[in-house]
N, C-alpha and C. Protein backbone atom coordinates (compact mmCIF):
# COMPACT_ATOMS: atom_id res chain seq x y z
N UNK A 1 37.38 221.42 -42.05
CA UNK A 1 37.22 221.62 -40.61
C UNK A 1 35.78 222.00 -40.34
N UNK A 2 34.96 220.97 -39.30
CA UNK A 2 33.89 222.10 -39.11
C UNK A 2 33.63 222.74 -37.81
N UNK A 3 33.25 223.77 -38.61
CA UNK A 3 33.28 225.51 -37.62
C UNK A 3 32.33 225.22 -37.17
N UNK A 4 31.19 224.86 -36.60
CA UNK A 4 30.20 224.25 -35.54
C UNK A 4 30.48 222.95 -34.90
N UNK A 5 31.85 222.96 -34.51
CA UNK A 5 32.19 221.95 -33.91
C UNK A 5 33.23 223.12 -32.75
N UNK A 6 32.93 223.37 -31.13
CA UNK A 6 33.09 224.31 -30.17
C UNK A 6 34.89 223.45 -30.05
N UNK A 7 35.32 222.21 -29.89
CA UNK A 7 36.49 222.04 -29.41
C UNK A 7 37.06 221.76 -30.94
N UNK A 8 37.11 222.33 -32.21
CA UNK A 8 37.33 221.84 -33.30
C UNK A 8 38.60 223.30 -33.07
N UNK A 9 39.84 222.82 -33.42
CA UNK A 9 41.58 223.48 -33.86
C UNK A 9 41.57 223.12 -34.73
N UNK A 10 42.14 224.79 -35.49
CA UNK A 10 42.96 224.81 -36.76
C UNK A 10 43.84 223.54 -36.56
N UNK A 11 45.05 223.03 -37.27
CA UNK A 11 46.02 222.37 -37.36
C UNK A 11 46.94 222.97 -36.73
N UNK A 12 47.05 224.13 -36.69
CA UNK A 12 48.64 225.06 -36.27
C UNK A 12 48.06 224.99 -34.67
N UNK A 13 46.43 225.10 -34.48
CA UNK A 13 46.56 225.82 -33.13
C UNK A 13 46.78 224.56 -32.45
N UNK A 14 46.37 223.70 -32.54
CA UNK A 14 46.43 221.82 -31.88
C UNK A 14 47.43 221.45 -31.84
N UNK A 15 48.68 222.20 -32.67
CA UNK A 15 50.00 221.43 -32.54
C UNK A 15 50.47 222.55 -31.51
N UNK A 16 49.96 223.70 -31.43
CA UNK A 16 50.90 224.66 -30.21
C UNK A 16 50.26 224.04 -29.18
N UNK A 17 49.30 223.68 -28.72
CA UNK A 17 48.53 223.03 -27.81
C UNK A 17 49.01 222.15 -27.16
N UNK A 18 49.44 221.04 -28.16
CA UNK A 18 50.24 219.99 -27.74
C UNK A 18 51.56 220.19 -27.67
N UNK A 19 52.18 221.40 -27.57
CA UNK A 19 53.53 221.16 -27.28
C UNK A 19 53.11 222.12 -26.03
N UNK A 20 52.52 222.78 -25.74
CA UNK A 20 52.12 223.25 -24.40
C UNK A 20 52.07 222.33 -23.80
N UNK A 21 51.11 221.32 -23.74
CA UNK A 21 50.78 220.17 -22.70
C UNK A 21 51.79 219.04 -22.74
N UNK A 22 52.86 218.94 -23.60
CA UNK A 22 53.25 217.54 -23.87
C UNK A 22 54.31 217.41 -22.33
N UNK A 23 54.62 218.81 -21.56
CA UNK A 23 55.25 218.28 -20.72
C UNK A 23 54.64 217.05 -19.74
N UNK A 24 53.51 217.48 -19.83
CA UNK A 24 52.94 216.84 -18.80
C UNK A 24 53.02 215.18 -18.61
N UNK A 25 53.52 214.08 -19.48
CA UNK A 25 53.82 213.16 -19.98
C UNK A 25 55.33 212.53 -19.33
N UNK A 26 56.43 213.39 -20.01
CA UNK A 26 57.41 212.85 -19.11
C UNK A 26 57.83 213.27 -17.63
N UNK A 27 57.28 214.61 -17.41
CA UNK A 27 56.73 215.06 -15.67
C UNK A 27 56.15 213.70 -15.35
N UNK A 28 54.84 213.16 -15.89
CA UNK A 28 54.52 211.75 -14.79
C UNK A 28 55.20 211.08 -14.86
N UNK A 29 56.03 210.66 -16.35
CA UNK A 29 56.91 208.99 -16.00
C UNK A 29 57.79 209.73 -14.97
N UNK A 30 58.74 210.75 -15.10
CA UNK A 30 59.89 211.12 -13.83
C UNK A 30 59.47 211.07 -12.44
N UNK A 31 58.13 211.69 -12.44
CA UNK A 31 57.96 211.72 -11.02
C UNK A 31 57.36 209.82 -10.59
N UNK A 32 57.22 208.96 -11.86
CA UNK A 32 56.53 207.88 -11.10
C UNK A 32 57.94 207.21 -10.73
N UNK A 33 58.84 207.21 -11.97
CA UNK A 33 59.90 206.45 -11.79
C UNK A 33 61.09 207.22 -10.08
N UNK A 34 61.12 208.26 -9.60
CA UNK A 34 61.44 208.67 -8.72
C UNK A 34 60.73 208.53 -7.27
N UNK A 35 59.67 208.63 -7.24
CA UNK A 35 58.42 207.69 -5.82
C UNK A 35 58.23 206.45 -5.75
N UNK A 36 58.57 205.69 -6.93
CA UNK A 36 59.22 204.01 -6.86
C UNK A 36 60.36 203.99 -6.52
N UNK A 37 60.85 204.41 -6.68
CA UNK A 37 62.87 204.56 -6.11
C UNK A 37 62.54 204.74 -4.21
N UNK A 38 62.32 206.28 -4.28
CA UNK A 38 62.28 206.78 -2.83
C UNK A 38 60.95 205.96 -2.28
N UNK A 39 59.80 205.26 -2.16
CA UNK A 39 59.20 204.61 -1.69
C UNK A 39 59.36 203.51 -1.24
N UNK A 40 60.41 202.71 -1.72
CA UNK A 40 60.72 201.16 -1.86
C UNK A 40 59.64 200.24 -2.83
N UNK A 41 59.35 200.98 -4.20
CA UNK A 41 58.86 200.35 -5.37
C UNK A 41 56.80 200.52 -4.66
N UNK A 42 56.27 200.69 -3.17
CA UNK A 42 55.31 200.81 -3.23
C UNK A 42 54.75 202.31 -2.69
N UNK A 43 53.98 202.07 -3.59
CA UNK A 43 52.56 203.20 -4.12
C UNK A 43 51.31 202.90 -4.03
N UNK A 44 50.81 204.36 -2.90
CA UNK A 44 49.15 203.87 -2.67
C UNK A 44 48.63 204.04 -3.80
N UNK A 45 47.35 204.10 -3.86
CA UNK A 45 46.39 204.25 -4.88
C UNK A 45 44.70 204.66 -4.00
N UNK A 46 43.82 205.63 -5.06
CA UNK A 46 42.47 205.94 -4.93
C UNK A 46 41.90 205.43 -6.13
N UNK A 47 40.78 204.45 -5.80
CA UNK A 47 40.36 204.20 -6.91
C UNK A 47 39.35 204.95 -7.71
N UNK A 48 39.26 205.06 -8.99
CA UNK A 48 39.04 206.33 -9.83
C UNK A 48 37.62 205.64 -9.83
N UNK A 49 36.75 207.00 -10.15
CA UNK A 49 35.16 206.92 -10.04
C UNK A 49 34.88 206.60 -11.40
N UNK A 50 35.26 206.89 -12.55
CA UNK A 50 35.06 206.38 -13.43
C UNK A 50 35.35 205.03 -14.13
N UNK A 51 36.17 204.34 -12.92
CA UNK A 51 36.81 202.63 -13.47
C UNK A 51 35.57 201.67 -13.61
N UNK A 52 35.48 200.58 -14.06
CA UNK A 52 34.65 199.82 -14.47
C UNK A 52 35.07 198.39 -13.05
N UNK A 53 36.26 198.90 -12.54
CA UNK A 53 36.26 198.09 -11.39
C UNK A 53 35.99 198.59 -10.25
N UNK A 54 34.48 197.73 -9.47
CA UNK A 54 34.13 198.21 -8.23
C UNK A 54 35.26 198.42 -7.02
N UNK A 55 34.77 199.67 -6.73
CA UNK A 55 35.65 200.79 -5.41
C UNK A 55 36.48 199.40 -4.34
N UNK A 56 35.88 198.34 -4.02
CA UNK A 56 35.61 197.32 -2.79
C UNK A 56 37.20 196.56 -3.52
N UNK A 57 36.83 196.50 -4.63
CA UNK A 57 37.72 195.46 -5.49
C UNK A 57 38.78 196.28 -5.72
N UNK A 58 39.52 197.31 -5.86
CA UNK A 58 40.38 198.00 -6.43
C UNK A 58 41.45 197.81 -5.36
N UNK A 59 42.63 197.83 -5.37
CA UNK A 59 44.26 197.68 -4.64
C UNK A 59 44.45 198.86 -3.96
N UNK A 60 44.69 198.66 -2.79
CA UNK A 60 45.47 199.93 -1.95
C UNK A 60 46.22 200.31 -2.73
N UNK A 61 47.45 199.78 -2.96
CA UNK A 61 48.87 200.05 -3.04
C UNK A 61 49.12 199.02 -4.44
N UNK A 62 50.42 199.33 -4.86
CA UNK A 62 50.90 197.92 -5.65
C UNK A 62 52.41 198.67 -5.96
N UNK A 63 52.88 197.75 -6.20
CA UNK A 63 54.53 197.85 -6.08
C UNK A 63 54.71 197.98 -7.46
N UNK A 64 55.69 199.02 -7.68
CA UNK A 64 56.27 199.11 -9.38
C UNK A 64 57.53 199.84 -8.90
N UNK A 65 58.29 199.39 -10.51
CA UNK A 65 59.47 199.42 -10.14
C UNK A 65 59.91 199.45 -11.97
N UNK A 66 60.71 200.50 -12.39
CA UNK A 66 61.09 200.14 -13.68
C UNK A 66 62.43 199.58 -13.97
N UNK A 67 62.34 198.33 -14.81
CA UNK A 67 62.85 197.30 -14.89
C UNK A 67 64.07 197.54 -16.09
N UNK A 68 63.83 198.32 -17.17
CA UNK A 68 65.07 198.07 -18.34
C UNK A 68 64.42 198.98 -18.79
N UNK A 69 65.32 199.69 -20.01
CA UNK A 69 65.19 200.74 -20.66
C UNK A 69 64.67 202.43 -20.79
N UNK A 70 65.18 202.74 -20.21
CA UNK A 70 65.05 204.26 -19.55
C UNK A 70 65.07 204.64 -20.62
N UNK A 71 64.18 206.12 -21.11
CA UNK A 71 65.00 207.07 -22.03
C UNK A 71 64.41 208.01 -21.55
N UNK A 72 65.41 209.14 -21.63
CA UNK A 72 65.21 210.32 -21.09
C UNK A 72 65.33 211.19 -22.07
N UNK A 73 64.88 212.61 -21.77
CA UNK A 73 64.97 213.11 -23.35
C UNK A 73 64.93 214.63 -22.64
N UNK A 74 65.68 215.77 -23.48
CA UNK A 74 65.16 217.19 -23.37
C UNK A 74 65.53 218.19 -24.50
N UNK A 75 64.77 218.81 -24.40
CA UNK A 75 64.77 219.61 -25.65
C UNK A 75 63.50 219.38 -26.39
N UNK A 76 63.48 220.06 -27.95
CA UNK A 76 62.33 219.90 -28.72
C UNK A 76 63.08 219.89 -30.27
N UNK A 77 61.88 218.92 -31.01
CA UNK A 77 62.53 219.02 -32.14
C UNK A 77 64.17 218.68 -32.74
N UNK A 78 64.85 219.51 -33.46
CA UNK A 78 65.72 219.42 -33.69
C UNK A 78 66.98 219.98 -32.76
N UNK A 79 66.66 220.31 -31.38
CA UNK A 79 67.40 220.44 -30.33
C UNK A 79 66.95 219.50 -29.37
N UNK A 80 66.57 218.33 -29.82
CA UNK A 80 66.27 217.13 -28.84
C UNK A 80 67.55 216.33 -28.65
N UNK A 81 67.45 216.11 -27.30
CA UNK A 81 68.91 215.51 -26.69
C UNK A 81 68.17 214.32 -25.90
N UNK A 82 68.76 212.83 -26.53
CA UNK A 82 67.84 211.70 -25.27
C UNK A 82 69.35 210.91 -25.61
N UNK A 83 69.36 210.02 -23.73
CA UNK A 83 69.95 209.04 -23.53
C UNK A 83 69.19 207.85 -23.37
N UNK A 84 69.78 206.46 -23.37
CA UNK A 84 69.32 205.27 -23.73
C UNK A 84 69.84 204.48 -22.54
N UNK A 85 69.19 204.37 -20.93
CA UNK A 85 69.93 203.59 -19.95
C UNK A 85 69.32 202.02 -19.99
N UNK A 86 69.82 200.53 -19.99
CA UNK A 86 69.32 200.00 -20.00
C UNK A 86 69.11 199.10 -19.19
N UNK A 87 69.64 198.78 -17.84
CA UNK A 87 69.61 197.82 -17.28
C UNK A 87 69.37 198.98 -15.57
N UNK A 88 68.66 198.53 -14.36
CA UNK A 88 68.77 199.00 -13.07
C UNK A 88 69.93 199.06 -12.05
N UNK A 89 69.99 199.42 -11.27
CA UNK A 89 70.71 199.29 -9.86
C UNK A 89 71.69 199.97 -10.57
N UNK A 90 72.85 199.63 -10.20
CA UNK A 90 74.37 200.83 -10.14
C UNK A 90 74.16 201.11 -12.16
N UNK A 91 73.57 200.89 -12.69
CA UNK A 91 73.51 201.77 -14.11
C UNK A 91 72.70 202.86 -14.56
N UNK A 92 71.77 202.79 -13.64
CA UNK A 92 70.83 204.14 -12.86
C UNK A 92 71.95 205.27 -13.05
N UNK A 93 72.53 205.59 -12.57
CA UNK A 93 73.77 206.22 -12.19
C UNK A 93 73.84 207.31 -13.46
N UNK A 94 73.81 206.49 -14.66
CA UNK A 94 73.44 207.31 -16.29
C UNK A 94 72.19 207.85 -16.27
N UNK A 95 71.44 207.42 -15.71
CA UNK A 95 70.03 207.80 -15.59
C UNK A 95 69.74 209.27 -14.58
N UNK A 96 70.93 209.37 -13.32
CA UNK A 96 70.35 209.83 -12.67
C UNK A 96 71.41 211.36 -13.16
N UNK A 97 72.05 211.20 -13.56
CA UNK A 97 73.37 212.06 -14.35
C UNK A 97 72.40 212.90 -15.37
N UNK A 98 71.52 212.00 -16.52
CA UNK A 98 70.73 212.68 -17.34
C UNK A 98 69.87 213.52 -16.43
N UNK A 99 68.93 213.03 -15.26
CA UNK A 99 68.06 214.23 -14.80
C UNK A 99 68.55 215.47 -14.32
N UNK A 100 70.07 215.22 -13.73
CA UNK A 100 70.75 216.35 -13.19
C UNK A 100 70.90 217.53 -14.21
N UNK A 101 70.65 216.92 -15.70
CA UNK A 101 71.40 217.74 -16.97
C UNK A 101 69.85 218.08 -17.39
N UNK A 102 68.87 217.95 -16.84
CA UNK A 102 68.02 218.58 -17.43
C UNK A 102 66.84 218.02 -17.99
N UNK A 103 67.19 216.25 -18.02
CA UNK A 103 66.22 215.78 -18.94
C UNK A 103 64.82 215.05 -18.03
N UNK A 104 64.25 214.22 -18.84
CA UNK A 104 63.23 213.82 -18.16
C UNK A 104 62.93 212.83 -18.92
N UNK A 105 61.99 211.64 -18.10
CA UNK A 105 61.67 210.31 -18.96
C UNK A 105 60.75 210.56 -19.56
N UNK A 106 61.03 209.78 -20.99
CA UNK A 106 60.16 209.80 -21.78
C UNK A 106 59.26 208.30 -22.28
N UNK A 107 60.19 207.14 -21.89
CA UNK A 107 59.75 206.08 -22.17
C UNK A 107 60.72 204.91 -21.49
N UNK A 108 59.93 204.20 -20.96
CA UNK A 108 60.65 203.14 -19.85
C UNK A 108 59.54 201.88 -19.70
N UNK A 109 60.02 200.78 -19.23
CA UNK A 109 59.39 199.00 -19.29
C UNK A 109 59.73 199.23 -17.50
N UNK A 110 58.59 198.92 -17.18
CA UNK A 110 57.91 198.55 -16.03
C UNK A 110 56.92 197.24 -15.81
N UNK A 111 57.16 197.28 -14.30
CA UNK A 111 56.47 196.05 -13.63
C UNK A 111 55.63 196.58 -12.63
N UNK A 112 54.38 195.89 -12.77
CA UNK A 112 53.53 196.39 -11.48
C UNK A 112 52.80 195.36 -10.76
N UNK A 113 52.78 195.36 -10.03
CA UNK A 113 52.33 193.91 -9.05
C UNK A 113 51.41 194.80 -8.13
N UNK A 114 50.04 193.88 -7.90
CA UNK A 114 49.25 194.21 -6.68
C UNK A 114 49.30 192.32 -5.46
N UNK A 115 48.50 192.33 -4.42
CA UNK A 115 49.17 191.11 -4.17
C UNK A 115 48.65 189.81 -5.03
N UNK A 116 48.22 189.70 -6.15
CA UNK A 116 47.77 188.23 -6.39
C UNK A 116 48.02 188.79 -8.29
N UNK A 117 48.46 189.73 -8.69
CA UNK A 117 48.78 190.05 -10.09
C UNK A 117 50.00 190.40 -10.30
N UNK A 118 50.53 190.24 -11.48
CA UNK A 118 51.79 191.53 -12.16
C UNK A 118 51.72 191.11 -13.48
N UNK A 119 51.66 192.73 -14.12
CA UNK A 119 51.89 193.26 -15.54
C UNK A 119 53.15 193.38 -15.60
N UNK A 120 53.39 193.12 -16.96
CA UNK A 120 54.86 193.74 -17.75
C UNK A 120 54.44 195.19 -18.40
N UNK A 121 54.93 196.15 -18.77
CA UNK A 121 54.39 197.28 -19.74
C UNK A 121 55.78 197.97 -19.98
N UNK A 122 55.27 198.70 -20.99
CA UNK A 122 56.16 199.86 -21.61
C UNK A 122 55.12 201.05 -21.16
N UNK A 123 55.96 202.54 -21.18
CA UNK A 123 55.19 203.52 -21.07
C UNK A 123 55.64 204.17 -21.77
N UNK A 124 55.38 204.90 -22.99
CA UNK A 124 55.78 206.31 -23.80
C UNK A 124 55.03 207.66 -23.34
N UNK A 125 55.75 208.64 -23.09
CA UNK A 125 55.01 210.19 -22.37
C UNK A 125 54.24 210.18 -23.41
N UNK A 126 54.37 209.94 -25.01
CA UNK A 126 53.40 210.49 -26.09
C UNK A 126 52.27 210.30 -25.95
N UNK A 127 51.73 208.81 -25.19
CA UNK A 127 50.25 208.71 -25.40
C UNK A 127 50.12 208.25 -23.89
N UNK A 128 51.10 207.95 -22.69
CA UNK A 128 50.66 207.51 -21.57
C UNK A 128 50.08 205.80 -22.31
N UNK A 129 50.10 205.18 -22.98
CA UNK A 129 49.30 204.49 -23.47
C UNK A 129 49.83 203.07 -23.34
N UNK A 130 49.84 201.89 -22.44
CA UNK A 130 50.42 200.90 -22.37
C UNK A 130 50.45 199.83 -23.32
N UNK A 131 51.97 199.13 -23.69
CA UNK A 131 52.04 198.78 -24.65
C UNK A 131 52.88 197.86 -24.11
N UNK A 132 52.89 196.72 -25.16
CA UNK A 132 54.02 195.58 -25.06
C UNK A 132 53.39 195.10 -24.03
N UNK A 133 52.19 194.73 -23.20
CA UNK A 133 51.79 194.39 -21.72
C UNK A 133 51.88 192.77 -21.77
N UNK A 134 52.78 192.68 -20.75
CA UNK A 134 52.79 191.02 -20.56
C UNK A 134 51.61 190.95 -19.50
N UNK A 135 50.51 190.11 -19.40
CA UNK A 135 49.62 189.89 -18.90
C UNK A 135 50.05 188.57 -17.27
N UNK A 136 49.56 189.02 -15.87
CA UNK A 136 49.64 188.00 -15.17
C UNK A 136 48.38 186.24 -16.10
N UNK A 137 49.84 185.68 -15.28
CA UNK A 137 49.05 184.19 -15.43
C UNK A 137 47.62 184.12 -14.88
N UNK A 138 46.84 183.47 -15.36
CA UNK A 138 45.36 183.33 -14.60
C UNK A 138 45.13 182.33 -14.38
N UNK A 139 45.42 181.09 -15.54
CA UNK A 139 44.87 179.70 -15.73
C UNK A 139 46.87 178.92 -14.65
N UNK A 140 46.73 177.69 -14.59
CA UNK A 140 47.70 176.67 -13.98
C UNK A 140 48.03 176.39 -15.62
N UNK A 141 48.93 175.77 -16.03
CA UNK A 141 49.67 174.91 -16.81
C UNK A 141 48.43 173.61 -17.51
N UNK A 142 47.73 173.95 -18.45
CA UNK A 142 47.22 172.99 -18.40
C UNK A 142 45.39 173.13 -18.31
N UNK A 143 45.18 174.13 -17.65
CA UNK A 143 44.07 174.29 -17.17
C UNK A 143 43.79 175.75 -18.23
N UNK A 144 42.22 175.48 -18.69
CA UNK A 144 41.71 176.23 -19.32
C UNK A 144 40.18 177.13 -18.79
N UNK A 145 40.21 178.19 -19.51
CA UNK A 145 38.88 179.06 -19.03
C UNK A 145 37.95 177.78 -19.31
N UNK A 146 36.50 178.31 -18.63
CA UNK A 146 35.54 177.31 -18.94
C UNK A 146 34.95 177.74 -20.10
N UNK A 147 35.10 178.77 -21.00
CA UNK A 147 34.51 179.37 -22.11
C UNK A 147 34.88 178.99 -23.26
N UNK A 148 36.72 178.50 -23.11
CA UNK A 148 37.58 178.45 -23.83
C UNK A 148 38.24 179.60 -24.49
N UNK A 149 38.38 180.31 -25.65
CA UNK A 149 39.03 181.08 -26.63
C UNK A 149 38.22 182.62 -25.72
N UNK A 150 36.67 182.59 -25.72
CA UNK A 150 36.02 183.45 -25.51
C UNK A 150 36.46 183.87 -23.90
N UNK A 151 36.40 182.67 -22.93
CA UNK A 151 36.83 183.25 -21.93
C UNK A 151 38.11 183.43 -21.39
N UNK A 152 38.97 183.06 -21.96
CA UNK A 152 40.18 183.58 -22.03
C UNK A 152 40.56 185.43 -22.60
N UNK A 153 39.12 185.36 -23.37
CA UNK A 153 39.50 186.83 -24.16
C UNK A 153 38.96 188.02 -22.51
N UNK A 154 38.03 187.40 -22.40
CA UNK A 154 37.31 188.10 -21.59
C UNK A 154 37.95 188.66 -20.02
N UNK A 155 39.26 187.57 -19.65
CA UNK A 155 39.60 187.45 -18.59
C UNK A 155 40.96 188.94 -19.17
N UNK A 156 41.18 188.64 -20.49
CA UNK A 156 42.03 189.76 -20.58
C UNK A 156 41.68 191.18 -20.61
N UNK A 157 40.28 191.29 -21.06
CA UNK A 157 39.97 192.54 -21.07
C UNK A 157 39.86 193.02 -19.65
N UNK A 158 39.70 191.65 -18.72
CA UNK A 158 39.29 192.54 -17.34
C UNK A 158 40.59 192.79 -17.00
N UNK A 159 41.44 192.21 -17.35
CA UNK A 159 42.91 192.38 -16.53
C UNK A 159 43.69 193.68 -17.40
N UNK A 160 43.12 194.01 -18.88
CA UNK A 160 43.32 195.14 -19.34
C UNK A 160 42.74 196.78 -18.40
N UNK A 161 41.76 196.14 -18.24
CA UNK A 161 40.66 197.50 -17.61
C UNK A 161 41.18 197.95 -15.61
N UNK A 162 41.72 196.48 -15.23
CA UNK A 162 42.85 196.38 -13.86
C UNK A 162 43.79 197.26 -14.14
N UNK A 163 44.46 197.22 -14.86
CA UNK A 163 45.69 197.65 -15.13
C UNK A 163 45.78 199.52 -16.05
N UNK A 164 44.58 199.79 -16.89
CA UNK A 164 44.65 200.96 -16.72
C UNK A 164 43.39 201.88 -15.24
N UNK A 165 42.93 200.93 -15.07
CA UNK A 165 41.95 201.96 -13.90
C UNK A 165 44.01 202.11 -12.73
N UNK A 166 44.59 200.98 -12.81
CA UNK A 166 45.60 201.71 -11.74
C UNK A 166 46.85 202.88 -12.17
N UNK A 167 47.29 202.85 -13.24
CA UNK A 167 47.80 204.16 -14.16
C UNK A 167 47.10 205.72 -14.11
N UNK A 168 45.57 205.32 -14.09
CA UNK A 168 44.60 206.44 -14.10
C UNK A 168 44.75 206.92 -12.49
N UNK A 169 44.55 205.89 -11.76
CA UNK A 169 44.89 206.29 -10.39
C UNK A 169 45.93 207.15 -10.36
N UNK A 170 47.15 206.88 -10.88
CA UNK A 170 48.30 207.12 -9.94
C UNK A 170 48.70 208.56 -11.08
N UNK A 171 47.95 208.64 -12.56
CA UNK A 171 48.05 209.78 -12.83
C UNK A 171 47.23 211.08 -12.69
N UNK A 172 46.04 210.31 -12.13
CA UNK A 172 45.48 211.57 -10.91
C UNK A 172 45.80 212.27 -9.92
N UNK A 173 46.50 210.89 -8.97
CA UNK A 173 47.27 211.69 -7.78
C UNK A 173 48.09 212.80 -8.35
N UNK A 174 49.26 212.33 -9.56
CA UNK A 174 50.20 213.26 -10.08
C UNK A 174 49.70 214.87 -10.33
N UNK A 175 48.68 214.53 -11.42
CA UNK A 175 47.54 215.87 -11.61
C UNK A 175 47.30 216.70 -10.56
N UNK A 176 46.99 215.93 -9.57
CA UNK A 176 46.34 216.85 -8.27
C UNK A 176 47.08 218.19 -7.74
N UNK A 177 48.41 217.00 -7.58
CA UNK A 177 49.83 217.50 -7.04
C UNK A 177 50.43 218.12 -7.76
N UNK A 178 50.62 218.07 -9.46
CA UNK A 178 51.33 218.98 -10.33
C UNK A 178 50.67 220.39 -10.38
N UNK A 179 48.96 220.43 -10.36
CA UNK A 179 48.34 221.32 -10.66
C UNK A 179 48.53 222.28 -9.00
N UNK A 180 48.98 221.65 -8.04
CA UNK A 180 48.87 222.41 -6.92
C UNK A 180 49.62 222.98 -6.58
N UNK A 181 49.46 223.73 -5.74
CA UNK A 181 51.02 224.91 -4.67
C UNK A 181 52.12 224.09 -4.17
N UNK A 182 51.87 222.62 -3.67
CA UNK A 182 52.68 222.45 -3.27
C UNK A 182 53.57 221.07 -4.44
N UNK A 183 52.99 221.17 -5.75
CA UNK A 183 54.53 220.99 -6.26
C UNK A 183 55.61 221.80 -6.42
N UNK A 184 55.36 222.96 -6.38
CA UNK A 184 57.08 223.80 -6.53
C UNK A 184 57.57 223.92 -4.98
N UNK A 185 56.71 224.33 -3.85
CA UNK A 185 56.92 224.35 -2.60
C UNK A 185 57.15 222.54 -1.29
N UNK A 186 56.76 221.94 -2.22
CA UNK A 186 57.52 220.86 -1.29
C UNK A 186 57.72 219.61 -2.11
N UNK A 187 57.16 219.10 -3.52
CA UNK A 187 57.17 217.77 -4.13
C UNK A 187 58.45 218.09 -5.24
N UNK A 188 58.85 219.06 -5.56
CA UNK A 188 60.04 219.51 -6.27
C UNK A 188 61.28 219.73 -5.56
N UNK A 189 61.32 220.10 -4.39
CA UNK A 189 62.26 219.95 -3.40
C UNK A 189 62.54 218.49 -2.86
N UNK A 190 61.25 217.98 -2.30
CA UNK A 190 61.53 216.40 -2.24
C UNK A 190 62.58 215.70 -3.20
N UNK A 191 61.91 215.88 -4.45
CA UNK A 191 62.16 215.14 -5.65
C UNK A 191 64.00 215.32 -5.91
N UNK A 192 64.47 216.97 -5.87
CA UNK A 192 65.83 217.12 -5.77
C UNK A 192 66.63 216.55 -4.98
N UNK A 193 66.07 216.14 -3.24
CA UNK A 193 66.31 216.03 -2.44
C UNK A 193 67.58 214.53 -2.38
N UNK A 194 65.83 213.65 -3.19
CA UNK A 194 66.51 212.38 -3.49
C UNK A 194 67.69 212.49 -4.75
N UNK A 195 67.40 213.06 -5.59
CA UNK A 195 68.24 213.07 -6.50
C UNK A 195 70.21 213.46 -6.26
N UNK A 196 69.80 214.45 -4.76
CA UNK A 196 71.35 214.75 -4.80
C UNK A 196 71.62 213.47 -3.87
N UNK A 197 71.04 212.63 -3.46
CA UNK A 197 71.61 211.87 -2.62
C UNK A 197 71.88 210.81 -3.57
N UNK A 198 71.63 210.54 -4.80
CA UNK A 198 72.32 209.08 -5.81
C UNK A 198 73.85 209.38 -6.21
C-alpha cells in the first residue's frame, strides 16, 4: 500500500466504504424504474458539463422503460434475499410485492429512446455500468460508413459516449434529490404514493 498516496484504504477500510455507499446503486435503478412507470416512460434530462456531447446537441427528455428482467434484492451477504421478475405489465405485480417487502432493484434490461435513437442495456447497481448495449441502427440495409470498419467504430463510440452522458444525467438529477431535504419530505412519499396504488 502506499502511505503517500492521500485517497489510498487499507482493504478492510474500502470494503466498509463500499458497503456504506453501495446503497446508492439500487436507490437509482428503483427510483429510475418507478419515474418511468409514474411518468409515462418520459424523463427530462440536463446535460452534464462534463459530456463530450455539445450542451445544443444533448436530448431534453427520452423515454425509458424497463423491458425484462427485474431483480430485486435486500439484505447483505449471507442474509441476501433477491427475486427474479421477468416479463412487464400485469407481472410487475411480483415486482411491486418485492418493493413492498423491502427490497430494491438491483439489476434490470432497459430501453431508452431519444427522438431519432434507442439503446438496448442492462443495468447492475454494482457498477451502474452498461452492458449487453444493443446499439441504434445508423447505416440503411446495405449502406456502409464512408470509412468502412474505422467508421463504423467511430460512430459507436459516439453513440457509446450518447448514451452514458444520458445515465450521468439522470444520475445527477437522482444525487441532487437523494442528497437533499426533500427526498424523505416529498420524493419518498411520492414514490410510496405510487406504489400503494399497483
Amino acid at each position: 500500500m502506499n502511505n503517500n498516496d492521500p485517497l489510498a484504504l487499507e482493504p478492510a477500510a474500502f470494503l466498509d466504504l463500499w458497503e456504506q455507499k453501495y446503497f446508492l446503486g439500487p436507490d437509482f435503478l428503483t427510483w429510475l424504474w418507478i419515474n418511468s412507470e409514474i411518468n409515462g416512460n418520459l424523463l427530462n434530462l440536463k446535460p452534464v458539463k462534463a459530456s463530450s456531447q455539445p450542451p445544443e446537441t444533448f436530448p431534453e427528455a427520452v423515454e425509458l422503460w424497463f423491458e425484462s428482467r427485474l431483480t430485486l434484492e435486500s439484505g447483505w451477504g449471507g442474509e441476501k434475499k433477491s427475486v427474479t421478475c421477468q416479463t412487464p405489465g400485469t407481472e410487475w405485480a411480483e415486482a411491486h410485492t418485492a418493493l413492498r417487502q423491502g427490497k430494491k432493484l438491483t439489476r434490470g434490461r432497459l430501453r431508452i429512446r431519444t427522438e431519432e435513437k434507442e439503446w438496448g442495456l442492462s443495468l447492475s447497481a454494482d457498477t451502474l455500468t452498461p452492458q449487453g448495449v444493443k446499439f441504434p441502427k445508423t447505416f440503411s440495409p446495405g449502406e456502409e460508413a464512408e470509412d468502412g470498419e474505422v467508421g463504423r467504430f467511430m460512430e459507436r463510440v459516439a453513440l457509446l459516449n450518447e448514451l452514458t452522458g444520458i445515465l450521468e444525467s439522470l444520475f445527477r438529477q437522482f444525487l441532487e434529490l437523494r442528497l437533499s431535504a426533500d427526498w424523505e419530505s416529498a420524493e419518498l412519499p411520492r414514490l410510496n404514493r405510487w406504489l400503494d396504488a399497483q
